[in-house]
N, C-alpha and C. Protein backbone atom coordinates (compact mmCIF):
# COMPACT_ATOMS: atom_id res chain seq x y z
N UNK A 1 179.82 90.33 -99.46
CA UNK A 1 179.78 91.52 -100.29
C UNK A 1 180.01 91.13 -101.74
N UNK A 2 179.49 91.56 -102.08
CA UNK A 2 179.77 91.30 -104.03
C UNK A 2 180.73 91.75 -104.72
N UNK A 3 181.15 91.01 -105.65
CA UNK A 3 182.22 91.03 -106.22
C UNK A 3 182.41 91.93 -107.83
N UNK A 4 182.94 93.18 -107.90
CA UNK A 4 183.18 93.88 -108.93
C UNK A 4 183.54 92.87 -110.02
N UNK A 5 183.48 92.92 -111.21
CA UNK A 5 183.76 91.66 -112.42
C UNK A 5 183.56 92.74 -113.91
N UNK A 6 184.30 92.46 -114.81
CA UNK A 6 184.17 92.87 -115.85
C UNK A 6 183.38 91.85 -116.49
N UNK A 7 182.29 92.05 -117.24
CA UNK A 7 181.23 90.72 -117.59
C UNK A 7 180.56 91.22 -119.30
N UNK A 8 180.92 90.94 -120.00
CA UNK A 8 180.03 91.27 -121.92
C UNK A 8 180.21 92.78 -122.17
N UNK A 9 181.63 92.72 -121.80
CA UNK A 9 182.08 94.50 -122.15
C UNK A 9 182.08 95.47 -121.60
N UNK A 10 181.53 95.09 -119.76
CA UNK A 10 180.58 95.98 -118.99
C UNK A 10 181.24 95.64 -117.73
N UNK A 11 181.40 96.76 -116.62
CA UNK A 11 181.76 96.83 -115.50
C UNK A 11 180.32 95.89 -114.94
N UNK A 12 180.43 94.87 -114.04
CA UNK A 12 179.23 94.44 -112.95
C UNK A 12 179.46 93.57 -111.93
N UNK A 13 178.23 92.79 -110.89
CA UNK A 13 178.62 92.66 -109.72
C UNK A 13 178.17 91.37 -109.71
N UNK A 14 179.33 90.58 -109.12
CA UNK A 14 178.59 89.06 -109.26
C UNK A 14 178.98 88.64 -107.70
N UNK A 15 177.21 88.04 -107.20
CA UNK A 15 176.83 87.15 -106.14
C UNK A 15 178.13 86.55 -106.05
N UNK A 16 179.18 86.33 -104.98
CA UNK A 16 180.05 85.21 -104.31
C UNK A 16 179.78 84.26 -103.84
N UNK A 17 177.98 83.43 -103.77
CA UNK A 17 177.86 82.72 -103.25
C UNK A 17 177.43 81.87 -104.40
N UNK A 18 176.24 82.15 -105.30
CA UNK A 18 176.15 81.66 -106.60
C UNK A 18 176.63 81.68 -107.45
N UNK A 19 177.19 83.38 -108.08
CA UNK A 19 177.46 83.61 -109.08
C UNK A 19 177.21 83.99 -109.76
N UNK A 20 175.54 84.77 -109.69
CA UNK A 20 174.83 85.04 -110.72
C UNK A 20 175.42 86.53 -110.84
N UNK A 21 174.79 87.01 -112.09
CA UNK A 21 175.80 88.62 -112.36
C UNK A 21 174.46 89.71 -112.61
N UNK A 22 175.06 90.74 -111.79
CA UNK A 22 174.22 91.55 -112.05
C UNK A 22 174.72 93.22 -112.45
N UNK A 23 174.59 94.26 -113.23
CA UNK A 23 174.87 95.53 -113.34
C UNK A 23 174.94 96.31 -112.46
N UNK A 24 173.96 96.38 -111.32
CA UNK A 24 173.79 97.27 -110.42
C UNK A 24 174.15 96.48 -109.04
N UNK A 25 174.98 97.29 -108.57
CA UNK A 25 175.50 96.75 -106.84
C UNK A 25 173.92 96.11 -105.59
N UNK A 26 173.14 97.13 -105.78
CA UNK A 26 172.42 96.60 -104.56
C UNK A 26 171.58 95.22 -105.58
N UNK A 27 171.80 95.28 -106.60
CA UNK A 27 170.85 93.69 -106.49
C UNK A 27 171.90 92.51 -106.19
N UNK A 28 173.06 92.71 -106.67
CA UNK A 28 173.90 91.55 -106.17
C UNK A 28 174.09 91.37 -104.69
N UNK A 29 174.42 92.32 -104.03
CA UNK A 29 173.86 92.60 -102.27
C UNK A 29 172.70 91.89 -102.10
N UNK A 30 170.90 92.09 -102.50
CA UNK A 30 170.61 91.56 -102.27
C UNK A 30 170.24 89.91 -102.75
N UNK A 31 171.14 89.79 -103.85
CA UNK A 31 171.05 88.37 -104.01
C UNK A 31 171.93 87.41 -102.77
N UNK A 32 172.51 87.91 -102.45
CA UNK A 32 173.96 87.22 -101.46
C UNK A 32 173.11 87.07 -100.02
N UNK A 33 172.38 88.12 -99.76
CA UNK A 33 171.73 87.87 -98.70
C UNK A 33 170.86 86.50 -98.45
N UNK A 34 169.82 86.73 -99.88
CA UNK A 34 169.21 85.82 -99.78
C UNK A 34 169.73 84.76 -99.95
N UNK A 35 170.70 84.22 -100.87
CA UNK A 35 171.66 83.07 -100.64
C UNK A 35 172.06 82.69 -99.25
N UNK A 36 172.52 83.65 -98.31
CA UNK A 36 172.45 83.35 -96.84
C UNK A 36 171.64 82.60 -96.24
N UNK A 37 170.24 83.36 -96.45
CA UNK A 37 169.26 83.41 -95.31
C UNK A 37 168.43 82.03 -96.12
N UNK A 38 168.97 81.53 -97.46
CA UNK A 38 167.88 80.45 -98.15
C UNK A 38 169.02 79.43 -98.94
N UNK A 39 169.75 78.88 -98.48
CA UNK A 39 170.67 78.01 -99.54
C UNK A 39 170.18 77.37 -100.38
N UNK A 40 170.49 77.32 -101.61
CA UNK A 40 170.22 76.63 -102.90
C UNK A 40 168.74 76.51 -103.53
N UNK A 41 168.84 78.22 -102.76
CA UNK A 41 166.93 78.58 -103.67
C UNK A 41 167.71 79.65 -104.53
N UNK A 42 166.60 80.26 -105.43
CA UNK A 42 166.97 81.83 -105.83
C UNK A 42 165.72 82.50 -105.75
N UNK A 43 165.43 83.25 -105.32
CA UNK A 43 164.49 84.35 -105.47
C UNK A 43 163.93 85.16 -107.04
N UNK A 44 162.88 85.06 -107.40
CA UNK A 44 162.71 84.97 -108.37
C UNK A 44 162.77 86.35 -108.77
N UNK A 45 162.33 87.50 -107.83
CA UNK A 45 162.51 88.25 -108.35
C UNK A 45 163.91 89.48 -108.39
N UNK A 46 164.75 88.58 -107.42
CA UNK A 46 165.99 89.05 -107.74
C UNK A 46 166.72 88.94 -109.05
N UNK A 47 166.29 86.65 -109.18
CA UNK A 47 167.30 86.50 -110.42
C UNK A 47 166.79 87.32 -111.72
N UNK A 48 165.49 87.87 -111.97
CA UNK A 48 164.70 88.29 -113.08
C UNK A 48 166.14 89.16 -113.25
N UNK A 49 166.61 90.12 -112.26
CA UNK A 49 167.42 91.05 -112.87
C UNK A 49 168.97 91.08 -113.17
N UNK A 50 168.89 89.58 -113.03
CA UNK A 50 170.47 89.38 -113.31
C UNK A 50 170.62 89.29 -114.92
N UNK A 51 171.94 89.38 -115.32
CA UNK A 51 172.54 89.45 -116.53
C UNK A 51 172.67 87.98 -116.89
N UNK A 52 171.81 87.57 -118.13
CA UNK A 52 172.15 86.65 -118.86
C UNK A 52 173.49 86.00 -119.57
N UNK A 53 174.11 85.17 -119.62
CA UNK A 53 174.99 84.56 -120.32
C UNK A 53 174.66 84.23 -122.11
């Protein structure tokens, strides 16, 4: 399950398996999945919607 995080001023949800951060709950859900079901890939069109550093 993804992890609530305060992240660039902003409540959001970061992947526990990668790390990547995202605003909205179900994309970090489905990033974690796919981290499951694919180790040390990312899905491209999940990461498109993650939050930049």
């Amino acid at each position: 399950m993804a992890k609530k995080i305060f992240f660039m001023g902003a409540g959001a949800f970061e992947c526990t398996i990668c790390g990547m951060k995202y605003r909205e709950k179900s994309h970090a859900d489905a990033c974690e999945t796919w981290c499951k079901e694919h180790p040390n890939t990312c899905d491209p069109k999940i990461a498109k919607k993650s939050i930049q550093e």
